[in-house]
N, C-alpha and C. Protein backbone atom coordinates (compact mmCIF):
# COMPACT_ATOMS: atom_id res chain seq x y z
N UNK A 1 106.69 108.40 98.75
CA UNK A 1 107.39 107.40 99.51
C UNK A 1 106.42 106.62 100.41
N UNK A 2 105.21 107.36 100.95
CA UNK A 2 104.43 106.78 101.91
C UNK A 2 103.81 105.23 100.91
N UNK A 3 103.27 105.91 99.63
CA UNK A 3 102.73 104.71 99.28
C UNK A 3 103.72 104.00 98.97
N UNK A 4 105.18 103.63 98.63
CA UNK A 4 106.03 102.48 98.29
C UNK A 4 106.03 101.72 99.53
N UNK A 5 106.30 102.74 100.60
CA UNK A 5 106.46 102.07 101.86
C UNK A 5 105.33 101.29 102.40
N UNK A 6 104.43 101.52 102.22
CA UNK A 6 102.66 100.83 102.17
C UNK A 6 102.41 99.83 101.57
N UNK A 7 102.86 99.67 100.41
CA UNK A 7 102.84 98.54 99.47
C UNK A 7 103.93 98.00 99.69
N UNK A 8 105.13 97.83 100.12
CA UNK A 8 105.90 96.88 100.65
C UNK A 8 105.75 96.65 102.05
N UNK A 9 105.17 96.95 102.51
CA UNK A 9 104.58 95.97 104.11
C UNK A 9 103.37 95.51 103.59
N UNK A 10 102.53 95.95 102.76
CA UNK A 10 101.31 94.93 102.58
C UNK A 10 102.08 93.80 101.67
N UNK A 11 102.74 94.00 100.76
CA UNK A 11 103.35 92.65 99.94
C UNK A 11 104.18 91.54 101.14
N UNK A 12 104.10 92.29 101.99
CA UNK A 12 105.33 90.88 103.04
C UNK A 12 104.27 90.36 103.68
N UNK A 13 102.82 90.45 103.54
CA UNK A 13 101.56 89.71 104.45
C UNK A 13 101.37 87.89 103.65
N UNK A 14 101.31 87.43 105.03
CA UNK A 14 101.31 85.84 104.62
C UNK A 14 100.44 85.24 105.32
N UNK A 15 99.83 83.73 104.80
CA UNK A 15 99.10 83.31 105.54
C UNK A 15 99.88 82.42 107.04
N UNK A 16 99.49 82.94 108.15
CA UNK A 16 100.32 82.31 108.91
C UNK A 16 100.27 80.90 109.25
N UNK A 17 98.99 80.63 109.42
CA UNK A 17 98.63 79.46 109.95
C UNK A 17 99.29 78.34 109.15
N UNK A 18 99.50 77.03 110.27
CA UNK A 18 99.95 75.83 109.27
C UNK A 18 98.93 75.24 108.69
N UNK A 19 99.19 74.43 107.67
CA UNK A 19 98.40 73.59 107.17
C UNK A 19 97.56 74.11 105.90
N UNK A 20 97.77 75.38 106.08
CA UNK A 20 96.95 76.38 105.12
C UNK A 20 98.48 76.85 103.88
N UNK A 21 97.75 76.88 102.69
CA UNK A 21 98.49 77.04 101.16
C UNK A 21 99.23 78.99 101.90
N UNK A 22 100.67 79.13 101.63
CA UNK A 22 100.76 80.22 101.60
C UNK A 22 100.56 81.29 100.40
N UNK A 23 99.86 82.45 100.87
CA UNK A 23 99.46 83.45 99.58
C UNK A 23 100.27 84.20 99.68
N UNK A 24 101.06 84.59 98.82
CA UNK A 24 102.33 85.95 98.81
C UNK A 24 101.61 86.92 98.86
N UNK A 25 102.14 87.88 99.29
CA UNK A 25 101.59 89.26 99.66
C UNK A 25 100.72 90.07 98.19
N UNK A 26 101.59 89.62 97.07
CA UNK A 26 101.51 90.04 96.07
C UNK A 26 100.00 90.08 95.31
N UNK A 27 100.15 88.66 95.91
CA UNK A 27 98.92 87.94 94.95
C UNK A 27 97.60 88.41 95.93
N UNK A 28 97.43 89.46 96.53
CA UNK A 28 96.56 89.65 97.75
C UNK A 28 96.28 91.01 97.27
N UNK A 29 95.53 90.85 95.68
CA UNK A 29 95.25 92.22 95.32
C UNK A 29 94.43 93.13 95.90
N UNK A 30 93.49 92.38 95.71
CA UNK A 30 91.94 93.02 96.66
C UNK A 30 92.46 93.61 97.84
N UNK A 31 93.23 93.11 98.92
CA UNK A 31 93.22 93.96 100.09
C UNK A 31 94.58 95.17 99.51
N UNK A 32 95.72 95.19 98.74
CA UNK A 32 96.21 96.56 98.20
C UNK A 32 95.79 97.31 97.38
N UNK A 33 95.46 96.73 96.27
CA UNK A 33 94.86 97.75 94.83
C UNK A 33 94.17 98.93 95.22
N UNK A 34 93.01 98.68 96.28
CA UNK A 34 92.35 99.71 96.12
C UNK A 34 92.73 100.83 97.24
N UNK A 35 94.14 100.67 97.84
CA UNK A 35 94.63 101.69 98.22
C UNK A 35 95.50 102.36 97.40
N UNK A 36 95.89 101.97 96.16
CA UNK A 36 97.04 102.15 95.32
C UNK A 36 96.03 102.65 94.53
N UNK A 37 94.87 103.02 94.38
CA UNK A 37 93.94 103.73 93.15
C UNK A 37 94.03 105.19 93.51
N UNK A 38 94.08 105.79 92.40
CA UNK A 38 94.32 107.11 92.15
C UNK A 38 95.55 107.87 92.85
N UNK A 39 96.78 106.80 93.32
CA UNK A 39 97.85 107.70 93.69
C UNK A 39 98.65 107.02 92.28
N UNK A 40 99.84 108.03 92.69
CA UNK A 40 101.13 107.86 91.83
C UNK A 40 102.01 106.50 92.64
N UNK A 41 102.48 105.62 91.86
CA UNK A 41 103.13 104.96 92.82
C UNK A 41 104.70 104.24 92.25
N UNK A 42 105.41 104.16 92.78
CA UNK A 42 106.99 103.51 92.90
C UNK A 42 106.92 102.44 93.29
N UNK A 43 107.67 101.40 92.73
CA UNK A 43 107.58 99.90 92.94
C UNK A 43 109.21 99.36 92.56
N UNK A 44 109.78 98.96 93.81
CA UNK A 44 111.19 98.48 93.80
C UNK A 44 110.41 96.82 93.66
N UNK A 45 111.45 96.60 92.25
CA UNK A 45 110.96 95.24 91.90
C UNK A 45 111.94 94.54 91.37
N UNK A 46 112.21 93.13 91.14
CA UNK A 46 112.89 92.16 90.25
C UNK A 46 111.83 91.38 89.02
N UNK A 47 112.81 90.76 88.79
CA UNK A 47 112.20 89.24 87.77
C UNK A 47 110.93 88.28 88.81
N UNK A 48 111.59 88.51 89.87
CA UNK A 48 110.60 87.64 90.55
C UNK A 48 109.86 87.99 91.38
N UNK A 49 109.11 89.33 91.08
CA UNK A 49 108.27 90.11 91.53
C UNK A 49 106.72 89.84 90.93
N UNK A 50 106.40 88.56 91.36
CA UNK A 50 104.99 88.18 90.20
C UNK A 50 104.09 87.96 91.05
N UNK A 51 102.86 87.99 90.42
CA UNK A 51 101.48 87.62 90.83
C UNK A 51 101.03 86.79 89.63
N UNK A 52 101.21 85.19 90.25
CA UNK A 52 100.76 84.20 89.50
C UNK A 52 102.37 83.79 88.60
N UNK A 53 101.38 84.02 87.27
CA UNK A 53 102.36 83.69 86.18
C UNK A 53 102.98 85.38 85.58
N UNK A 54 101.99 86.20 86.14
CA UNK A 54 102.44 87.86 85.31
C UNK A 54 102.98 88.92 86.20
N UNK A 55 104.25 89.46 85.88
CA UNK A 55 104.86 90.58 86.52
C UNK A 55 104.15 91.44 87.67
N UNK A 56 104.64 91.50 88.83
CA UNK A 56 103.67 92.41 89.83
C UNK A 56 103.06 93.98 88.99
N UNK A 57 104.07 94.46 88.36
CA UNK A 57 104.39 95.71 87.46
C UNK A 57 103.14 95.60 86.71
N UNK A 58 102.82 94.73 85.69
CA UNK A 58 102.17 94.09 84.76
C UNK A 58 100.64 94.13 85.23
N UNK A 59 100.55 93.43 86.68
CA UNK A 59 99.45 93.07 87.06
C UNK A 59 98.59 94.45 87.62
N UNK A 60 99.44 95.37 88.28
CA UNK A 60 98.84 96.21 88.86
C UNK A 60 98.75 97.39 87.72
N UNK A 61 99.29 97.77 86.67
CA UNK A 61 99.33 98.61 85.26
C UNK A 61 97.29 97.77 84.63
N UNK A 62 97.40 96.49 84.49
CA UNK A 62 96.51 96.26 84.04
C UNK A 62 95.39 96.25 85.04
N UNK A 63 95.40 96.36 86.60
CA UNK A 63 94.19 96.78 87.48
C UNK A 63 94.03 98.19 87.52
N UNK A 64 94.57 98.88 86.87
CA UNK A 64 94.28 100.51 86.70
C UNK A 64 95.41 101.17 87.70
N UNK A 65 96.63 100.87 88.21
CA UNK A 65 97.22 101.61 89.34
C UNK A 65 98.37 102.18 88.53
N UNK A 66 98.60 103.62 88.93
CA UNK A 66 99.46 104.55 88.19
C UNK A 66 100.99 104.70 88.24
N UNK A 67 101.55 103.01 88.25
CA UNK A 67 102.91 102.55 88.39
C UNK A 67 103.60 104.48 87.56
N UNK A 68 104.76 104.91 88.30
CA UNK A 68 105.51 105.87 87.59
C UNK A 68 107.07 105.69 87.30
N UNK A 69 106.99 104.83 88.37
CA UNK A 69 108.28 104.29 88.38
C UNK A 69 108.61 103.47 89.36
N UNK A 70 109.95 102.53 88.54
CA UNK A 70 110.29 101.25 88.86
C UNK A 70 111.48 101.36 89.19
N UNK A 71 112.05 100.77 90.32
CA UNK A 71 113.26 100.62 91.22
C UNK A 71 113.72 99.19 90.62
N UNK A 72 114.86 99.42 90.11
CA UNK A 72 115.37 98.14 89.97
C UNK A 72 116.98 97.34 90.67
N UNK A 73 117.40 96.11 90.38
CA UNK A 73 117.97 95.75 91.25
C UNK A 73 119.14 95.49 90.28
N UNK A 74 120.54 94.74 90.65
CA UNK A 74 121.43 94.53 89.73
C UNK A 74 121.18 93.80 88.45
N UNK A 75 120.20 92.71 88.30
CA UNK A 75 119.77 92.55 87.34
C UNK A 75 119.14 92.77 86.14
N UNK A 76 118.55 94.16 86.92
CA UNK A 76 117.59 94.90 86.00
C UNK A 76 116.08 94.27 86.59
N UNK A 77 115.17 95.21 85.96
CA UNK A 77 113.90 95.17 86.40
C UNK A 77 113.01 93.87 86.50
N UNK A 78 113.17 93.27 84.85
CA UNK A 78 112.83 92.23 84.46
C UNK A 78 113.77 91.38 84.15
N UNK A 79 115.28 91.02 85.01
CA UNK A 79 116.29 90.21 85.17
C UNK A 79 116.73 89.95 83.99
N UNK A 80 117.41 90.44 82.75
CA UNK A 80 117.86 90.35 81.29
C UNK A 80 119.51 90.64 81.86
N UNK A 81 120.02 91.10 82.46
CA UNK A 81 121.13 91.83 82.54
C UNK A 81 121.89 90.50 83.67
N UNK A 82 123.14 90.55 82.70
CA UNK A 82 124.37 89.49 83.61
C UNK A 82 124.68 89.98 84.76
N UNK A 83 125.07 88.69 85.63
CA UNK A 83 125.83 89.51 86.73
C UNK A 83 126.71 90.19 86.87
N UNK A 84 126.97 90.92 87.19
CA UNK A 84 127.83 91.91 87.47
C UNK A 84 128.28 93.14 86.22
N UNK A 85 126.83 92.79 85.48
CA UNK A 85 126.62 93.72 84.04
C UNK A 85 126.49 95.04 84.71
N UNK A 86 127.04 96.41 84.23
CA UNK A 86 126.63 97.82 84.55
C UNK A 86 125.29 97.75 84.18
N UNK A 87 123.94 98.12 85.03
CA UNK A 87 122.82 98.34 84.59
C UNK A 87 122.38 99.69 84.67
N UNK A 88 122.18 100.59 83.91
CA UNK A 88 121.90 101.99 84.20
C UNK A 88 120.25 102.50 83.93
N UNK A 89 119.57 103.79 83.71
CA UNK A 89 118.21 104.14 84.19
C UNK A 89 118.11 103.47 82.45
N UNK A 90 116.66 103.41 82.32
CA UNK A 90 116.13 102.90 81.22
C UNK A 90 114.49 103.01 81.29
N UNK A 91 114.10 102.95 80.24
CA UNK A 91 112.33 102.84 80.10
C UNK A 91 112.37 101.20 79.80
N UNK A 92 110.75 100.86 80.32
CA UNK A 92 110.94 99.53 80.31
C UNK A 92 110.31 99.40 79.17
N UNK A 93 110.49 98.25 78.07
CA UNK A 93 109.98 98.69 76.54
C UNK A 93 108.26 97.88 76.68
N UNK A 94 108.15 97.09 77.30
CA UNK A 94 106.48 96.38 77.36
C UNK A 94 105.42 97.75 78.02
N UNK A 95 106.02 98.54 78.81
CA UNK A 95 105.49 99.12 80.16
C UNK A 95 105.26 100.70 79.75
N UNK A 96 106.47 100.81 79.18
CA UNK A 96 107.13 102.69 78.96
C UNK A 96 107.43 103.60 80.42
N UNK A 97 107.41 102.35 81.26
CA UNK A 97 107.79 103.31 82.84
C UNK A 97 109.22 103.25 82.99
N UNK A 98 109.54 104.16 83.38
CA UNK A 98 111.15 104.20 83.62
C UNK A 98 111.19 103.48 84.79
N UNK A 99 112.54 103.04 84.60
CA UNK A 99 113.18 102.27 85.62
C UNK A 99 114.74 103.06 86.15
N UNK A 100 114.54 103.03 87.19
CA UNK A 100 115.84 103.62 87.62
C UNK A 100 116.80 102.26 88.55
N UNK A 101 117.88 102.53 87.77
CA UNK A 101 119.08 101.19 88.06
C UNK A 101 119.09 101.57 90.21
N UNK A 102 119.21 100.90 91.10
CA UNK A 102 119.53 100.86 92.09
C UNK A 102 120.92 100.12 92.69
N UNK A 103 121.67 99.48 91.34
CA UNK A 103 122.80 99.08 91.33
C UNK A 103 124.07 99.85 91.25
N UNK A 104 124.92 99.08 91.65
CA UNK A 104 126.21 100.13 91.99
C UNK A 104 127.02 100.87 92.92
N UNK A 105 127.44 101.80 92.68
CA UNK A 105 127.51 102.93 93.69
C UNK A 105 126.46 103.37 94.11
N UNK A 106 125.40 103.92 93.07
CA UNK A 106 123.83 104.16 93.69
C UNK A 106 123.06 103.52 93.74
N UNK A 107 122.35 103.37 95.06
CA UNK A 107 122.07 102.38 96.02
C UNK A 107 120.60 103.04 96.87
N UNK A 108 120.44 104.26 96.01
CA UNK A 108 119.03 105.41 96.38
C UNK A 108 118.88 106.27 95.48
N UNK A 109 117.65 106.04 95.16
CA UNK A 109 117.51 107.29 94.34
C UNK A 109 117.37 108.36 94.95
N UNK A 110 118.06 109.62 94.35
CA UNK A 110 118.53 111.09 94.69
C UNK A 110 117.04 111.51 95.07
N UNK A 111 116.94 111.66 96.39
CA UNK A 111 115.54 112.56 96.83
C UNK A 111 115.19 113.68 95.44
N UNK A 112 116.36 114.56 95.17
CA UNK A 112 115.48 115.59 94.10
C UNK A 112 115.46 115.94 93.26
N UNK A 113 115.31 113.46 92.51
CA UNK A 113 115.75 113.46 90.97
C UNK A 113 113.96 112.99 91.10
N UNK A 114 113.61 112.59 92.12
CA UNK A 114 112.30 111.50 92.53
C UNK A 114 111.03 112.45 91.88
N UNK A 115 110.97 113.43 91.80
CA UNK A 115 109.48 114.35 91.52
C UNK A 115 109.13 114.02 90.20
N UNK A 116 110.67 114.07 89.32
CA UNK A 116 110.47 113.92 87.58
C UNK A 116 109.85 112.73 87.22
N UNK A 117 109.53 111.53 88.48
CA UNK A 117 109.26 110.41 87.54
C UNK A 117 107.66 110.69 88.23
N UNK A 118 107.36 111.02 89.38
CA UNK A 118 106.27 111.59 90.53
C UNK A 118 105.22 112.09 90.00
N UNK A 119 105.70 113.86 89.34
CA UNK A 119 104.69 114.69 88.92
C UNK A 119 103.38 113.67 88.08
């Protein structure tokens, strides 16, 4: 949990100043990646979870970081799913990381379902 929680306060970093292009947190690999090397990590994400033109998921799988699992939202991970479609757990088929639905009634994943995707 420490590192999800780590990587979502470094993803909300912006450039403050005016006049200056804003950089999404996302796209600000260099200062996260290399805290995200060699842990296991969880990533609550959407469709519009990108760096650049390619999936945050995508981007950090191909900088070497050991995505295990993906939190997803009513849409689903990579936004395929209608509104108000039942979205339930699934592997993502580009990725092979499971995704666990955060839609619904469940709204957290079960503290001591979390190790199976972890170990």
């Amino acid at each position: 949990m420490k590192t999800l929680i780590t990587l979502m306060s470094v993803l909300l970093l912006i450039q403050p100043s005016l006049g200056q292009k804003v950089i999404p947190g996302a796209e600000r690999t260099e200062v996260y990646v290399p805290m995200l090397k060699g842990k296991k990590v969880g990533i609550f994400a959407n469709q519009t979870s990108m760096v650049g033109r390619t999936h945050l998921v995508d981007t950090l799988r191909s900088l070497g970081v050991d995505v295990r699992v993906i939190f997803g939202p009513e849409h689903g991970f990579r936004g395929v799913a209608d509104a108000g479609e039942k979205v339930g757990n699934y592997i993502d088929e580009k990725t092979g990381v499971p995704v666990v639905s955060l839609y619904g009634p469940k709204r957290n994943p079960l503290q001591k379902t979390l190790p199976m995707w972890i170990l």
